[in-house]
Protein backbone atom coordinates (compact mmCIF):
# COMPACT_ATOMS: atom_id res chain seq x y z
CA UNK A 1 63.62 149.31 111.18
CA UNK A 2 65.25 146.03 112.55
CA UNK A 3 66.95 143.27 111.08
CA UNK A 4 66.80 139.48 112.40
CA UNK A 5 70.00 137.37 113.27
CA UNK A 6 70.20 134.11 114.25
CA UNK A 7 72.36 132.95 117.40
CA UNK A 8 74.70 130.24 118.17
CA UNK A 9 72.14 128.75 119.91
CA UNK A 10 68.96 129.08 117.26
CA UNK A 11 67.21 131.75 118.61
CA UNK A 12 66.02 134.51 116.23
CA UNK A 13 66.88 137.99 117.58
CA UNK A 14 66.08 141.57 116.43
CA UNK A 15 68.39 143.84 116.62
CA UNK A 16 68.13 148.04 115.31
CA UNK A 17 70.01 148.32 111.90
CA UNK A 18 73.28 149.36 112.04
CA UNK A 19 75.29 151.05 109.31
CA UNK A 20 77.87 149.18 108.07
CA UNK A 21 81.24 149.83 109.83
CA UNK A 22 84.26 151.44 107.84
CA UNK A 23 86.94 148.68 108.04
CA UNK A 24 88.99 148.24 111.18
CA UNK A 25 92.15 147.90 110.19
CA UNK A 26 94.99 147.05 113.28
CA UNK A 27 98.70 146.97 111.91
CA UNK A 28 100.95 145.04 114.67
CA UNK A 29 105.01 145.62 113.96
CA UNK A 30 107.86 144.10 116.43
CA UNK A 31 109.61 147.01 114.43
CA UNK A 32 109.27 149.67 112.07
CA UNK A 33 109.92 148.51 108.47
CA UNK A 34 110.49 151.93 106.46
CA UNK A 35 111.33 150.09 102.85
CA UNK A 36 109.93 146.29 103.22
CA UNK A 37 112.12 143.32 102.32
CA UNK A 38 110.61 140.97 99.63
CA UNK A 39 110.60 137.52 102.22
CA UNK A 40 109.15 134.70 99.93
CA UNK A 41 111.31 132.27 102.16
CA UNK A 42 108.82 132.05 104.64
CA UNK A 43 105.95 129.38 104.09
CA UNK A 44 103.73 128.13 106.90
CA UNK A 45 103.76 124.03 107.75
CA UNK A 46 100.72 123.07 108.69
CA UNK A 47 98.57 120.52 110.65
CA UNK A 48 94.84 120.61 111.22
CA UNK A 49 92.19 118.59 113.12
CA UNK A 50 87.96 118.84 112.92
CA UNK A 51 86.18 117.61 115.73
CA UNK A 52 82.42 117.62 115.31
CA UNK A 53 79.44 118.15 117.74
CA UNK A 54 78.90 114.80 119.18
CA UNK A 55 75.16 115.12 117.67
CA UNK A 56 76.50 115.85 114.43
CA UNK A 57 79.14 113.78 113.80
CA UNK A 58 76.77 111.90 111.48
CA UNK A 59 77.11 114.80 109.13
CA UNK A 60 81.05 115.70 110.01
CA UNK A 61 79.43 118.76 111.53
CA UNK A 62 79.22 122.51 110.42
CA UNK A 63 82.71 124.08 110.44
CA UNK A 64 84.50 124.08 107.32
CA UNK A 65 88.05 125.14 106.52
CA UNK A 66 90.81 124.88 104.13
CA UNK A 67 94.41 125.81 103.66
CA UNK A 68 96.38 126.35 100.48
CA UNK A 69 99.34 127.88 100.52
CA UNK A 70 99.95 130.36 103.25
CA UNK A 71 96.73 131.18 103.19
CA UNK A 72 94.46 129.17 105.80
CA UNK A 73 90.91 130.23 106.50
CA UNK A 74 87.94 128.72 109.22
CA UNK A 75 84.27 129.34 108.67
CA UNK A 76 81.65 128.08 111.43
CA UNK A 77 78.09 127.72 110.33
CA UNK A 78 75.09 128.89 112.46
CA UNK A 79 73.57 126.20 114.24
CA UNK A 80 70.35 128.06 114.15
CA UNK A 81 69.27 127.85 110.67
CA UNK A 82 68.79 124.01 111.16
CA UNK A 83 65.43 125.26 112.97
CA UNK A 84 64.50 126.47 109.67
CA UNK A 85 64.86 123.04 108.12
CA UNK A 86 68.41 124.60 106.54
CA UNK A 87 71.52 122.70 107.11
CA UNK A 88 73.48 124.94 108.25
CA UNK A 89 76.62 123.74 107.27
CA UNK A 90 75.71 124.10 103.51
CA UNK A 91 76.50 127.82 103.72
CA UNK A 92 80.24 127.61 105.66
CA UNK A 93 80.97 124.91 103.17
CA UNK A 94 80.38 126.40 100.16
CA UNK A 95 81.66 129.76 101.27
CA UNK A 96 85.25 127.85 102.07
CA UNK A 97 85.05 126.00 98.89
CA UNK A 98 84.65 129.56 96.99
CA UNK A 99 87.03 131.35 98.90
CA UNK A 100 90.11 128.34 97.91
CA UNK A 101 88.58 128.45 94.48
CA UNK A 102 89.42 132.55 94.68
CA UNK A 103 93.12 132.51 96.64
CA UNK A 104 94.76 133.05 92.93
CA UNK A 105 92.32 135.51 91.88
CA UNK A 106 94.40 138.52 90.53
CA UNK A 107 91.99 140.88 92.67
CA UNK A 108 92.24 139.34 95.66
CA UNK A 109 96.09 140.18 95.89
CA UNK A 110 96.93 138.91 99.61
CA UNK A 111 93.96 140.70 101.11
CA UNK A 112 91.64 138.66 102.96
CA UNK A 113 89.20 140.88 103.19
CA UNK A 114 88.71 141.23 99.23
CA UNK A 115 88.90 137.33 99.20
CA UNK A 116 85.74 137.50 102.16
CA UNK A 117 84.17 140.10 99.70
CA UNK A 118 84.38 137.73 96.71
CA UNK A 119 83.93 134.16 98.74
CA UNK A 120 80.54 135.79 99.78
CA UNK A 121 79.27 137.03 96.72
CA UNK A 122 79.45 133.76 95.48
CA UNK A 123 77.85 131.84 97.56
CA UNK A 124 74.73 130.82 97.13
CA UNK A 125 73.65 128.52 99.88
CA UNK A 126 70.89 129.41 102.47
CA UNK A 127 72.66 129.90 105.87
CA UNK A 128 75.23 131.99 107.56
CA UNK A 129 78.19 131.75 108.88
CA UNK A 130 81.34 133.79 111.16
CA UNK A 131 84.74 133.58 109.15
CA UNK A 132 88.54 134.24 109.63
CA UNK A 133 90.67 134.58 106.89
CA UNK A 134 94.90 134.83 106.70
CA UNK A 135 96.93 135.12 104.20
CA UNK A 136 100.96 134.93 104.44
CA UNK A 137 102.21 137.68 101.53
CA UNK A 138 105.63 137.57 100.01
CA UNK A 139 106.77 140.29 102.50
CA UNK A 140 106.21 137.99 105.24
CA UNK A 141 103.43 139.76 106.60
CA UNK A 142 100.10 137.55 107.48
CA UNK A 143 97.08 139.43 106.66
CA UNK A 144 94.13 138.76 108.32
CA UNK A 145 90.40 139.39 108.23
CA UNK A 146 87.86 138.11 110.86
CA UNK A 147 83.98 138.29 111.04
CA UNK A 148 82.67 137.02 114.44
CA UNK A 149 83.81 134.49 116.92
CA UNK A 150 86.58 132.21 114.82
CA UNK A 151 90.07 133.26 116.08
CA UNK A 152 93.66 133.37 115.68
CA UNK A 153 96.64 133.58 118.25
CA UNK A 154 100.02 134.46 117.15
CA UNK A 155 102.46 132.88 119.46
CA UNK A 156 106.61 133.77 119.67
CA UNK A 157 109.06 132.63 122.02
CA UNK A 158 106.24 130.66 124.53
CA UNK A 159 104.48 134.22 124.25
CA UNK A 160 101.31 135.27 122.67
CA UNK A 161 102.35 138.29 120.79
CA UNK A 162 98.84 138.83 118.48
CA UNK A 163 95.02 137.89 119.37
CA UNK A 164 92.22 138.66 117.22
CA UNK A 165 89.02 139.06 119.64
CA UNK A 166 85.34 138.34 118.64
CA UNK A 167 82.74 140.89 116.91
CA UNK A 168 79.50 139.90 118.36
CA UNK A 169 75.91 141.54 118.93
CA UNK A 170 75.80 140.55 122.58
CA UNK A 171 76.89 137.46 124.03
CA UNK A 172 77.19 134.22 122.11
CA UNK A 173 75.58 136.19 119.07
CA UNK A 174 78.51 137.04 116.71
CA UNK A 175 78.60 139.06 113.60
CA UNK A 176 77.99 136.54 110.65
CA UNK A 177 78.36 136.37 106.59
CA UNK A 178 74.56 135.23 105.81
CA UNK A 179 72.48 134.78 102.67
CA UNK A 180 70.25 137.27 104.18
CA UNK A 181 70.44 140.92 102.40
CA UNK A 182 70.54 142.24 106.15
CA UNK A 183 73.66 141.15 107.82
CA UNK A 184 77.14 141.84 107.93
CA UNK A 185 79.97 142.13 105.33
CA UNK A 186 83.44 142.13 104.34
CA UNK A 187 83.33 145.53 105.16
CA UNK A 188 82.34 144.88 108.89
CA UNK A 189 85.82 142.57 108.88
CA UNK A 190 88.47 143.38 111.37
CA UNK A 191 91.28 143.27 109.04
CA UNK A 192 95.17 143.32 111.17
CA UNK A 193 98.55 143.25 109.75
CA UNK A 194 101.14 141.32 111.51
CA UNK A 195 104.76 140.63 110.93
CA UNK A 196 105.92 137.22 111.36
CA UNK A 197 109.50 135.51 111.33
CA UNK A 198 110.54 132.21 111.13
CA UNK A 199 109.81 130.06 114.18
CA UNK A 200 106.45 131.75 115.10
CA UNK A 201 103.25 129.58 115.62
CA UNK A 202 99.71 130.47 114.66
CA UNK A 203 97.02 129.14 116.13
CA UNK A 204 93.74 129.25 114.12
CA UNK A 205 90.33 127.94 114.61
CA UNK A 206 86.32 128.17 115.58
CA UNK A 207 84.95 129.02 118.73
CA UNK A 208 84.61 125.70 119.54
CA UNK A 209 88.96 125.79 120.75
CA UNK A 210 88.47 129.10 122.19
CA UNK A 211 85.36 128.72 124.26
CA UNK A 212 86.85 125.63 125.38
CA UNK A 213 90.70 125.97 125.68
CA UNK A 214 92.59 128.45 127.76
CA UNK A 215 95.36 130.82 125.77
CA UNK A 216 97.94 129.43 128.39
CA UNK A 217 96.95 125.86 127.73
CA UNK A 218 97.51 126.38 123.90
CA UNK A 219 101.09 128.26 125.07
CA UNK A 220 101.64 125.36 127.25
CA UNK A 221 100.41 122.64 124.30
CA UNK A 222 102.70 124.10 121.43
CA UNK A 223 106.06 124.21 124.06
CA UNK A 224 105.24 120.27 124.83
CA UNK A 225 104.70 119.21 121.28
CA UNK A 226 106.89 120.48 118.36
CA UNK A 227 105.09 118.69 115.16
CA UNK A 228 102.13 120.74 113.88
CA UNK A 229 99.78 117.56 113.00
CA UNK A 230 100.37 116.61 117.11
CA UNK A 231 99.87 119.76 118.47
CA UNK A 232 96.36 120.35 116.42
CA UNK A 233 95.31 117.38 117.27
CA UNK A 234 96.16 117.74 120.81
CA UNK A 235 94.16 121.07 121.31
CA UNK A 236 91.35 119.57 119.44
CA UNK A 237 91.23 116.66 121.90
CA UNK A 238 91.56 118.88 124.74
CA UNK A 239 89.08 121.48 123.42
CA UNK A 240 86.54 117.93 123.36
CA UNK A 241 87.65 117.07 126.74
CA UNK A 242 86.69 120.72 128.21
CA UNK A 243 83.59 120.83 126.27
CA UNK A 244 81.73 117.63 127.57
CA UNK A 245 82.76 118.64 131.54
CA UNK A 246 80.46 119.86 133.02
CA UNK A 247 82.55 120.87 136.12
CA UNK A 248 85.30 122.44 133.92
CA UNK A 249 85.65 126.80 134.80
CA UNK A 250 85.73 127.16 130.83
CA UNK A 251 86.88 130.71 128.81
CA UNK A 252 82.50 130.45 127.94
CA UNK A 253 81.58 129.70 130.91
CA UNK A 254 83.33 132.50 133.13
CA UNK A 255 82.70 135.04 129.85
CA UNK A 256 78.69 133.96 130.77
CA UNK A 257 79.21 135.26 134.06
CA UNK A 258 80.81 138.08 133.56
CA UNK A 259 78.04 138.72 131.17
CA UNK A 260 75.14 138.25 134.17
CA UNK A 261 74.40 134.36 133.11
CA UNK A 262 75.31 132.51 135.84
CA UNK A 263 72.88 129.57 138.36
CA UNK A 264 69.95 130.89 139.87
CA UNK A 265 70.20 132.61 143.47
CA UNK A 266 69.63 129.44 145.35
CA UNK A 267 71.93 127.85 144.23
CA UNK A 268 74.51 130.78 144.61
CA UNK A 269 73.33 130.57 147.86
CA UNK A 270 74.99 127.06 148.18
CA UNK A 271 78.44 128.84 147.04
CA UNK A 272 77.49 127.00 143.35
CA UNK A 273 78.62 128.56 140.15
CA UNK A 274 77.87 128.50 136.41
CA UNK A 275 80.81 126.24 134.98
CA UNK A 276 81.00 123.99 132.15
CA UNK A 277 82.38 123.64 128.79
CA UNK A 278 80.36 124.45 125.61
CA UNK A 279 79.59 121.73 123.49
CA UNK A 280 80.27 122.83 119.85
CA UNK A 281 82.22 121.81 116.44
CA UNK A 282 85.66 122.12 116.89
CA UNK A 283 88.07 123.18 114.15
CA UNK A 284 91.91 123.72 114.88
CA UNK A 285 94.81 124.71 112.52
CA UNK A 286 98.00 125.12 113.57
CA UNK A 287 100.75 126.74 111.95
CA UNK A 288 104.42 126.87 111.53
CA UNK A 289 106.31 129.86 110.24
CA UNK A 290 109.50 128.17 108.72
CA UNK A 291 112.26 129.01 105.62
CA UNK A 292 111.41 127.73 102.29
């Protein structure tokens, strides 16, 4: 039997059904904590910036996000479904509205992955969409839960210390939350643990920074600007920049290659090269681990 997914780029694909994977779960530690100490002093200051498709801007594109809290989550909607006459930012939307609606539920509990669980069963819209989820707890661990290509980067000291990495069918085709009975769920989350202390930055957003923006240009970004709002809006800017050059060696476009996507022979034959940004939405939240 197959199942049908829809890519970034619209296409419908079938793919073999896959049983649903038991949850990856990744706990990171800069030490061993035997008996945990209670650290509600931490909270997270935050700045974020959404940058739309340049052909969607009309519409404030199809990422959606929201913070509340320490808790800060990204959803990008699936460009494909528009070929369906769906807009597919109907789906990430309402799934981001559900999910803040559901940060205080008393089952939720600081774990993202029951909030994906119960953000999802909720929503109703048509569409699909690839999610990340963290939430801060009171131990001052940040719990996180990611389905598909959205990301997060931990960074301590000028040093990326945690990356999540993307879930995806085969290249540009990521695992998605969809309306569709066949498609992935909370339990198909990769769901880490990391401590954090005061003075860490996390780095959150769609695959429109990532594809676009190098992890030593966001190391480089958050040691040249200090204030949260700046530095978001920064990386959003130069996420834009990258994505409209078409002469720019992007993370996408070297990830094509390595993938076997690349110019035809001829033109490989001229010493050219697949390069180029990818034009996409472009969500970006960054965050500061401070004392209360």
């Amino acid at each position: 039997m197959s199942c049908q997914f829809l890519s970034s780029s619209g296409t419908a694909i079938k793919l073999p059904r896959k049983k649903l994977m038991s949850m990856n779960v990744i706990r990171c530690s800069t030490s061993p904590i035997p008996n945990p100490v209670l650290r509600p002093e931490l909270s997270i200051r935050v700045g974020t910036r959404l940058i739309p498709h340049p052909k969607k801007a009309d519409k404030g594109g199809e990422d959606a996000f929201f913070v509340s809290g320490g808790v800060m989550a990204v959803a990008d909607g699936v460009s494909g479904w528009a070929e369906k006459d769906v807009d597919p930012a109907q789906f990430s939307r309402e799934l981001m509205r559900r999910a803040s609606s559901l940060v205080d539920d008393e089952e939720v509990n600081y774990d993202p992955r029951i909030l994906v669980r119960k953000a999802h069963a909720a929503t109703s819209s048509t569409g699909s969409a690839t999610v990340i989820v963290s939430m801060l707890d009171n131990n001052g661990i940040l719990k996180i839960a990611n389905v598909g290509d959205c990301g997060l980067r931990v960074i301590r000291k000028g040093q990326i210390i945690f990356s999540t990495f993307p879930q995806e069918h085969y290249f540009d085709c990521p695992y998605q939350l969809s309306s569709e009975t066949v498609s992935q769920t909370y339990l198909d989350a990769t769901v880490t643990s990391i401590d954090i202390v005061k003075g860490d930055i996390i780095v959150m957003g769609s695959d429109g920074l990532f594809d676009n923006v190098f992890d030593h240009e966001i190391v480089s970004t958050i040691k040249e600007h200090k204030d949260v709002a700046g530095t978001a809006k920064v990386l959003a800017d130069l996420a834009y920049k990258h994505s409209v050059d078409f002469y720019f060696d992007s993370p996408f476009s070297i990830e094509a290659r390595n993938r076997g996507l690349d110019v035809p022979w001829w033109k490989k034959a001229l010493g050219q090269k697949l390069t180029g940004g990818k034009m996409d939405d472009i969500t970006v939240i960054v965050g500061e681990v401070v004392s209360n």
